[in-house]
Structure formats: C-alpha cells, structure tokens
PDB file of N, CA and C in Angstrom:
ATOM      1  N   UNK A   1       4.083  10.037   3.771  1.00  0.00           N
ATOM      2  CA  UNK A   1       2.674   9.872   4.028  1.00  0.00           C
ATOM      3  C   UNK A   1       2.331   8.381   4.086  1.00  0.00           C
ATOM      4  N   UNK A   2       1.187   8.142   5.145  1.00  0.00           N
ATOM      5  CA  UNK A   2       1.105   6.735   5.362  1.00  0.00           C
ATOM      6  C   UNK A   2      -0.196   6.340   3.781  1.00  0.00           C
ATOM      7  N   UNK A   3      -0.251   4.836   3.703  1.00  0.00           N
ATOM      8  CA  UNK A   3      -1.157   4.630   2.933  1.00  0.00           C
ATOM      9  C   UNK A   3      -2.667   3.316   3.297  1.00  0.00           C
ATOM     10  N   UNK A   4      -2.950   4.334   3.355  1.00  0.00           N
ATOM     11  CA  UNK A   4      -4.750   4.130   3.795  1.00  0.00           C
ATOM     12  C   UNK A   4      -5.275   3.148   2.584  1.00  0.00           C
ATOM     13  N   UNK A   5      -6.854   2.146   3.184  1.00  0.00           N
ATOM     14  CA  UNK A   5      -7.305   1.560   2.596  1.00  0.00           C
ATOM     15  C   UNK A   5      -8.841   2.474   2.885  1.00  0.00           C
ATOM     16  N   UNK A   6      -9.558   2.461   1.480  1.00  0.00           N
ATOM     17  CA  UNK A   6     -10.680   3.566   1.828  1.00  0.00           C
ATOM     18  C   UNK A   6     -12.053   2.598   0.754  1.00  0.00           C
ATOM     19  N   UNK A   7     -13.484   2.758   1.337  1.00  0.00           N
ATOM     20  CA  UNK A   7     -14.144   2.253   1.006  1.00  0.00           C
ATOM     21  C   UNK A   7     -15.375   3.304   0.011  1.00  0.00           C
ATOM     22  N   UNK A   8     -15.328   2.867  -0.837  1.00  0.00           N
ATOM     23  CA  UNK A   8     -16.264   3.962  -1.606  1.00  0.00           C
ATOM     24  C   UNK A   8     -17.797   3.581  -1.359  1.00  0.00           C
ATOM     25  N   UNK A   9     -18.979   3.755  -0.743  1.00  0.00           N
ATOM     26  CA  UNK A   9     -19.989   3.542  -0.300  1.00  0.00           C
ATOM     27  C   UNK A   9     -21.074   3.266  -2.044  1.00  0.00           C
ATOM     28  N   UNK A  10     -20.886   4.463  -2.659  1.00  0.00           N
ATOM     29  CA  UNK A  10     -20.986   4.697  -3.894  1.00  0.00           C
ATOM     30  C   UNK A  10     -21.439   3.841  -4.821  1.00  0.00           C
ATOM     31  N   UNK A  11     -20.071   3.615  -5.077  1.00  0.00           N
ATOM     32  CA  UNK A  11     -19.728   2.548  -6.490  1.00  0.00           C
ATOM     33  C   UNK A  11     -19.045   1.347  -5.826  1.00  0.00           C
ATOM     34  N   UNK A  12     -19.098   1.510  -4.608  1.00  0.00           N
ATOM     35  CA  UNK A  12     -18.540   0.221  -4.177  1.00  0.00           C
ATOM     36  C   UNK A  12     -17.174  -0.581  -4.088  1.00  0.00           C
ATOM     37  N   UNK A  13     -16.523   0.467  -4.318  1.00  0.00           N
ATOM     38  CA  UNK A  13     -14.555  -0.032  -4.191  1.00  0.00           C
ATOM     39  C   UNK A  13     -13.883   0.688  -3.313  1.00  0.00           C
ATOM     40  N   UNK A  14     -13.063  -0.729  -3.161  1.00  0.00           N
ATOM     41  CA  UNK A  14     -11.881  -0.356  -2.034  1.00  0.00           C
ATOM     42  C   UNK A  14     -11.045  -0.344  -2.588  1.00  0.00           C
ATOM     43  N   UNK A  15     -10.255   0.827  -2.323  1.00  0.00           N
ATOM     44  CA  UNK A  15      -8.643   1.571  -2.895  1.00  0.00           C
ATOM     45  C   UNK A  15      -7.989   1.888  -1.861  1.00  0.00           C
ATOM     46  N   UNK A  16      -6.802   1.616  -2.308  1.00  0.00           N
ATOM     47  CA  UNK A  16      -5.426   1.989  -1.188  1.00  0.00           C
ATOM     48  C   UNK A  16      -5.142   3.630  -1.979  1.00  0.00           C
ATOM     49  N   UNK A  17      -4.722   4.226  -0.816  1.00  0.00           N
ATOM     50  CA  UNK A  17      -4.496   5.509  -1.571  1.00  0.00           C
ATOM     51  C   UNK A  17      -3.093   6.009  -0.573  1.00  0.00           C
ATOM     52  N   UNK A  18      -2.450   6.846  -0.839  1.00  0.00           N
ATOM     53  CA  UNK A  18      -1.411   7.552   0.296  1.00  0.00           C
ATOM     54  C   UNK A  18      -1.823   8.807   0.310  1.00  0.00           C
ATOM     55  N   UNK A  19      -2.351   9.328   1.569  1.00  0.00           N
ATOM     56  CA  UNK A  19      -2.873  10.299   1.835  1.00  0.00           C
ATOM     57  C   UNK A  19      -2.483  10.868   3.328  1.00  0.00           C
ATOM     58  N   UNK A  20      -2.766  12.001   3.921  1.00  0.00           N
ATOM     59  CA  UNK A  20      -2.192  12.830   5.132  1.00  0.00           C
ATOM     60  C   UNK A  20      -3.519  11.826   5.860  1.00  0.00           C
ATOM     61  N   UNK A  21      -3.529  11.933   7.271  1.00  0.00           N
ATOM     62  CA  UNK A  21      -4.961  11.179   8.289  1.00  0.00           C
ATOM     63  C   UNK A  21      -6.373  12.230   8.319  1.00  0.00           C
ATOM     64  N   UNK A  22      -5.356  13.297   7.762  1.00  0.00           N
ATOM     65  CA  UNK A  22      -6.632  14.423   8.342  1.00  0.00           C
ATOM     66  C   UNK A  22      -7.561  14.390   6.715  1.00  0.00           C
ATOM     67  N   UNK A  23      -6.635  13.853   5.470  1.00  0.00           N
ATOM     68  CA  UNK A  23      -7.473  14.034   4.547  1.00  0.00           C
ATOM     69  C   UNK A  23      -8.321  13.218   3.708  1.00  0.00           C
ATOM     70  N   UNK A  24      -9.496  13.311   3.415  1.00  0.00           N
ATOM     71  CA  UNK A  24     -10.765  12.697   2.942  1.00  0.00           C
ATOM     72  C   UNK A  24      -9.926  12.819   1.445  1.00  0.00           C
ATOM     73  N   UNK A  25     -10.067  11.636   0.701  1.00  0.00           N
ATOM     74  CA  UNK A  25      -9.962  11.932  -0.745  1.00  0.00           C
ATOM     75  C   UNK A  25     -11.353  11.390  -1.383  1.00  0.00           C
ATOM     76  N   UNK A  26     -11.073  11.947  -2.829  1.00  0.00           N
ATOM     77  CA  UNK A  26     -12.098  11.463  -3.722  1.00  0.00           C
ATOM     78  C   UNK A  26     -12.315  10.204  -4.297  1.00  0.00           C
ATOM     79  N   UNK A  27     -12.989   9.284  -4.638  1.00  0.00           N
ATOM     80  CA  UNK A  27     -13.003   8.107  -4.943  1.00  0.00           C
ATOM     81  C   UNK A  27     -12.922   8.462  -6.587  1.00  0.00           C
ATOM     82  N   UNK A  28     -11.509   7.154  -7.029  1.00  0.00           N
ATOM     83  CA  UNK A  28     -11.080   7.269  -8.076  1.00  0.00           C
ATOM     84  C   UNK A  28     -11.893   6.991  -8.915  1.00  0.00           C
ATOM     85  N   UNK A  29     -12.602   6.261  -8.755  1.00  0.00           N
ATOM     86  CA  UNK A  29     -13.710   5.157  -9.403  1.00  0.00           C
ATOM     87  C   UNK A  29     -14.568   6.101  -9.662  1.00  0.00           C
ATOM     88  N   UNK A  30     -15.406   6.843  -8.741  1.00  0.00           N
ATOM     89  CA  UNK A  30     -16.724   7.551  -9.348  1.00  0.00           C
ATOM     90  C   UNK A  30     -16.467   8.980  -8.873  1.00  0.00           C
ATOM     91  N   UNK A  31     -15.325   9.041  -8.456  1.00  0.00           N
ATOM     92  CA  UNK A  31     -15.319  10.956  -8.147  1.00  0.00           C
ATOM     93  C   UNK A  31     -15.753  10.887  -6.481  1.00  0.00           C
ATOM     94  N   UNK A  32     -16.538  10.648  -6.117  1.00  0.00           N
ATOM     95  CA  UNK A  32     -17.699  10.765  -4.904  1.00  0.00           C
ATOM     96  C   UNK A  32     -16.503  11.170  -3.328  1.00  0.00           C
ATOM     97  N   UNK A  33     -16.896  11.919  -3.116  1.00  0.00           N
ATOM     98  CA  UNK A  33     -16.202  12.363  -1.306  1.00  0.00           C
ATOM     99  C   UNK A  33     -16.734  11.887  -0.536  1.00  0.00           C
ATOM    100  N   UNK A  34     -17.337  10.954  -0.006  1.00  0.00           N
ATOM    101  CA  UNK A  34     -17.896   9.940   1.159  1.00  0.00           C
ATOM    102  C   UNK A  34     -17.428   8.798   1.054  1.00  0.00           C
ATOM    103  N   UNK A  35     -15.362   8.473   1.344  1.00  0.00           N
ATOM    104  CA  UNK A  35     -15.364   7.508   1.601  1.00  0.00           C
ATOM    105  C   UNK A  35     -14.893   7.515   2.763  1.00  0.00           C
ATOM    106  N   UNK A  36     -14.728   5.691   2.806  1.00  0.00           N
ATOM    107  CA  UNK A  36     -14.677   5.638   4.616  1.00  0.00           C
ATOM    108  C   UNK A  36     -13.181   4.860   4.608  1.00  0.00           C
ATOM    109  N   UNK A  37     -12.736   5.105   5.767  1.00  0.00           N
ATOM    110  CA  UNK A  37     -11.166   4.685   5.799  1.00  0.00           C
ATOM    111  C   UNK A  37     -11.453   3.774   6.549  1.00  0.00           C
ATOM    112  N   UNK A  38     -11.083   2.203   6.060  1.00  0.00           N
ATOM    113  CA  UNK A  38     -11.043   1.240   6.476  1.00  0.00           C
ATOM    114  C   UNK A  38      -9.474   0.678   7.392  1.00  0.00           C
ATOM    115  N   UNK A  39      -9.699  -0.100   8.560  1.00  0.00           N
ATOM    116  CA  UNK A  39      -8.510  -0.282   9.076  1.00  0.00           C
ATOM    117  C   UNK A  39      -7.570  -1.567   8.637  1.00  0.00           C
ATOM    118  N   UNK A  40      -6.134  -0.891   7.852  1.00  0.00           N
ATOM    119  CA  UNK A  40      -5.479  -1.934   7.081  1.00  0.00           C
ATOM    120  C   UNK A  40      -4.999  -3.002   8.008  1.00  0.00           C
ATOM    121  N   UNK A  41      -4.689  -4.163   7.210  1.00  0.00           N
ATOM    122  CA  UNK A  41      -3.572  -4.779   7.743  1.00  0.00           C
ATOM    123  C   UNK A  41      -2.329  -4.943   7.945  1.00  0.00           C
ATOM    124  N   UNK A  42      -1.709  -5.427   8.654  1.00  0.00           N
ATOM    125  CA  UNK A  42      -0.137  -5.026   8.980  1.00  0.00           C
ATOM    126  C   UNK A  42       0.939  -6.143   8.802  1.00  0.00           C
ATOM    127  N   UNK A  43       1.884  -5.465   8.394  1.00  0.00           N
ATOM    128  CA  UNK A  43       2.751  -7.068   8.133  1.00  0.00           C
ATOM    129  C   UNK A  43       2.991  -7.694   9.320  1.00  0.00           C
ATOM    130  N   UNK A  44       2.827  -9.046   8.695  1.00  0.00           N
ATOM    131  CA  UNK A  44       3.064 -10.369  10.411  1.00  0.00           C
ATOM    132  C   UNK A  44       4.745  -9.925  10.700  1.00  0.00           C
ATOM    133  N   UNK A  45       4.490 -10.162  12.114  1.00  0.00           N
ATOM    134  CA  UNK A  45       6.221  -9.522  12.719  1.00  0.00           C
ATOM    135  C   UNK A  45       7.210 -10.912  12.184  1.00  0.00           C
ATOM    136  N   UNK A  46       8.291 -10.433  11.996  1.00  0.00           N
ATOM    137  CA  UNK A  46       8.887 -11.648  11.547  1.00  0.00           C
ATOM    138  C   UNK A  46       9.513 -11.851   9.964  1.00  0.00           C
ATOM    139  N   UNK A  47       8.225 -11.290   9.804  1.00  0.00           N
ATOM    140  CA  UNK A  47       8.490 -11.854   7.908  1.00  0.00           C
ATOM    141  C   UNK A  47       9.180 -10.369   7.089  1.00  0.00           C
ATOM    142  N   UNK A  48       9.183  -9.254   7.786  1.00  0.00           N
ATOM    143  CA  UNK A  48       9.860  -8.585   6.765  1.00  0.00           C
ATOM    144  C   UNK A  48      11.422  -8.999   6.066  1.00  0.00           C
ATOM    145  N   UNK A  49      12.332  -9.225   7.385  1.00  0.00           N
ATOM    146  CA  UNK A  49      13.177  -9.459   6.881  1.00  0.00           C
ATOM    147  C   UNK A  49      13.576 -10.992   6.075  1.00  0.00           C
ATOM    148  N   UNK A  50      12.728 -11.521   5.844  1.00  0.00           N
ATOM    149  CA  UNK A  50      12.892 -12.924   5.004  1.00  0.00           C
ATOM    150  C   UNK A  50      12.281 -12.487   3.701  1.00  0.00           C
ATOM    151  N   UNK A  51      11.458 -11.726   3.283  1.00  0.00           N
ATOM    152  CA  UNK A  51      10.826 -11.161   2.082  1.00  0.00           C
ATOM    153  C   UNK A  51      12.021 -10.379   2.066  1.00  0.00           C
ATOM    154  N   UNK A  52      12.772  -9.233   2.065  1.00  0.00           N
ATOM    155  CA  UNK A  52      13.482  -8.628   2.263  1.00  0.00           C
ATOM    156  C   UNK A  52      14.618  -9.150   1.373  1.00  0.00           C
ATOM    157  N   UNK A  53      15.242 -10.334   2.388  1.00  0.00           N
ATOM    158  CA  UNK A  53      16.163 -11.259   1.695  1.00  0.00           C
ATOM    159  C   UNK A  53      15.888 -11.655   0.463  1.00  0.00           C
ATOM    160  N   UNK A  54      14.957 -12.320   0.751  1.00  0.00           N
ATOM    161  CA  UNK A  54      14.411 -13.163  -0.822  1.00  0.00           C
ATOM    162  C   UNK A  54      14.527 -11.827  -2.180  1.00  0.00           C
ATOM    163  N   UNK A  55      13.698 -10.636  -1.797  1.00  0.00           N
ATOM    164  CA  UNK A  55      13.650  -9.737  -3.025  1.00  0.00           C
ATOM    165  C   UNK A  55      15.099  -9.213  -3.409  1.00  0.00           C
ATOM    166  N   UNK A  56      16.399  -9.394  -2.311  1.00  0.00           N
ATOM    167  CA  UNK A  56      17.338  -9.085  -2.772  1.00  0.00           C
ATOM    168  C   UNK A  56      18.072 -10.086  -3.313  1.00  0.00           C
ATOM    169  N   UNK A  57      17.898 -11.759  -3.148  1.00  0.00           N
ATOM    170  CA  UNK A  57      18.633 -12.157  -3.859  1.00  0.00           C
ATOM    171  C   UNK A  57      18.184 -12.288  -5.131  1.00  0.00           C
ATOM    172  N   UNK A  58      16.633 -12.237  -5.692  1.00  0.00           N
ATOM    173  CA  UNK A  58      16.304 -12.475  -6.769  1.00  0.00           C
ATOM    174  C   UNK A  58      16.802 -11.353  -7.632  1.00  0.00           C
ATOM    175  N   UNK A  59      16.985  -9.994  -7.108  1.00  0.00           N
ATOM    176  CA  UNK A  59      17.481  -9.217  -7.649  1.00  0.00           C
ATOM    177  C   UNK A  59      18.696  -9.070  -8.230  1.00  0.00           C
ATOM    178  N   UNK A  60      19.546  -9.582  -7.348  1.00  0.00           N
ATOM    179  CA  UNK A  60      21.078 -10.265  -7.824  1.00  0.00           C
ATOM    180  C   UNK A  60      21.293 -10.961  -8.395  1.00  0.00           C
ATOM    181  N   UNK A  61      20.536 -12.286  -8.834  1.00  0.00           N
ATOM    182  CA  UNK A  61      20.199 -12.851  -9.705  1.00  0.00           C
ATOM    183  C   UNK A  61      19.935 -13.005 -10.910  1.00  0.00           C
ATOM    184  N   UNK A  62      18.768 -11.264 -10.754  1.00  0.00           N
ATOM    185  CA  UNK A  62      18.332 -10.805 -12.265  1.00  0.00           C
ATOM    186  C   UNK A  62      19.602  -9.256 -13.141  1.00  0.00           C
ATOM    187  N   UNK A  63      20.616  -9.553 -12.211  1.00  0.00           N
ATOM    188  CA  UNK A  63      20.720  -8.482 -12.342  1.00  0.00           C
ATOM    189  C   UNK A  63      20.466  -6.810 -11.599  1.00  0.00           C
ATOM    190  N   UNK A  64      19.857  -6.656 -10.827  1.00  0.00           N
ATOM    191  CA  UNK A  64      18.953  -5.662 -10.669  1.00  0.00           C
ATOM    192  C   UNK A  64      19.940  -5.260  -8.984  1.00  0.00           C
ATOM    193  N   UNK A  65      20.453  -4.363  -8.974  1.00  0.00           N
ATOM    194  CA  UNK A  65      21.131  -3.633  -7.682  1.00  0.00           C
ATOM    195  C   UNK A  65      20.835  -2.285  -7.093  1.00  0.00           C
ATOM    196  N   UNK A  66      20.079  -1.641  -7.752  1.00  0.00           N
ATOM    197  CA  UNK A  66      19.733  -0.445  -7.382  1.00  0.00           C
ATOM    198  C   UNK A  66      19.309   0.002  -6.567  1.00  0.00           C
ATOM    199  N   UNK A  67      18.107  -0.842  -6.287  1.00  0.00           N
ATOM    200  CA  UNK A  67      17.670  -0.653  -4.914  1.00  0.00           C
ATOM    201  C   UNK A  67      17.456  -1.598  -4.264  1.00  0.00           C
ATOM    202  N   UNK A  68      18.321  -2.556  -4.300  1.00  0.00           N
ATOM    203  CA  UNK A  68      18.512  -3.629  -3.323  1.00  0.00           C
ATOM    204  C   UNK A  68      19.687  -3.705  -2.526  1.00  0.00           C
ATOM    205  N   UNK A  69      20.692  -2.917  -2.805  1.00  0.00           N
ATOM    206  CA  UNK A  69      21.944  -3.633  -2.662  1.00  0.00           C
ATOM    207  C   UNK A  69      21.741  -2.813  -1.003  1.00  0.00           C
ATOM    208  N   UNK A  70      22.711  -3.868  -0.227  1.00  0.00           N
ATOM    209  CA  UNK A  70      22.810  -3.600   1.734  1.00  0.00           C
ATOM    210  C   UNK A  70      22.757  -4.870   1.992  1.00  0.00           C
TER     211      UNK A  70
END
C-alpha cells in the first residue's frame, strides 16, 4: 500500500498514513472523517541511490547487516 499525506480540516494536522487510494481514513488526532489527501512529494531522481549507499555503509560500520547487506 502506497503512503498518503492527509490534511485534517478539524484539528488541523497533517499525517502521513499508508492507506488503499479508494480509502478515506480517520484523523488520528481528533477521530474526524473529513480529511483531505494532500499531494506528496517525491524523491529528487538521482539521490536514491547515494542515500542508499550512505545508509549501507553506516550500517557496516555500526555493525548492522540485516537489512542492508547487497
């Protein structure tokens, strides 16, 4: 499931949530079903695989292979 950025009209917060497209959720904050799905941003092309790198060598570093190692 993709993950949506949603605006609570309400109480006034924006939450990322992972949800289906077809479904409205409840706002965590005050309960309320009228929020609005705001359009996220996307990673700049380019940079995944240098973040990528970086989180795997720090991981090797710390120790940590589990879900880094490739």
């Amino acid at each position: 499931m993709p993950i949506y950025d949603f605006h609570c009209p309400k109480c006034d917060t924006v939450t990322e949530l992972m949800v289906r497209y077809s479904d409205t959720p409840a706002c965590p904050s005050c309960g309320s079903m009228k929020m609005d799905r705001l359009v996220s941003a996307i990673a700049p092309a380019g940079k995944s695989a240098e973040i990528r790198k970086s989180w795997r060598a720090r991981a090797a570093r710390e120790g940590h292979t589990s879900n880094f190692a490739g």
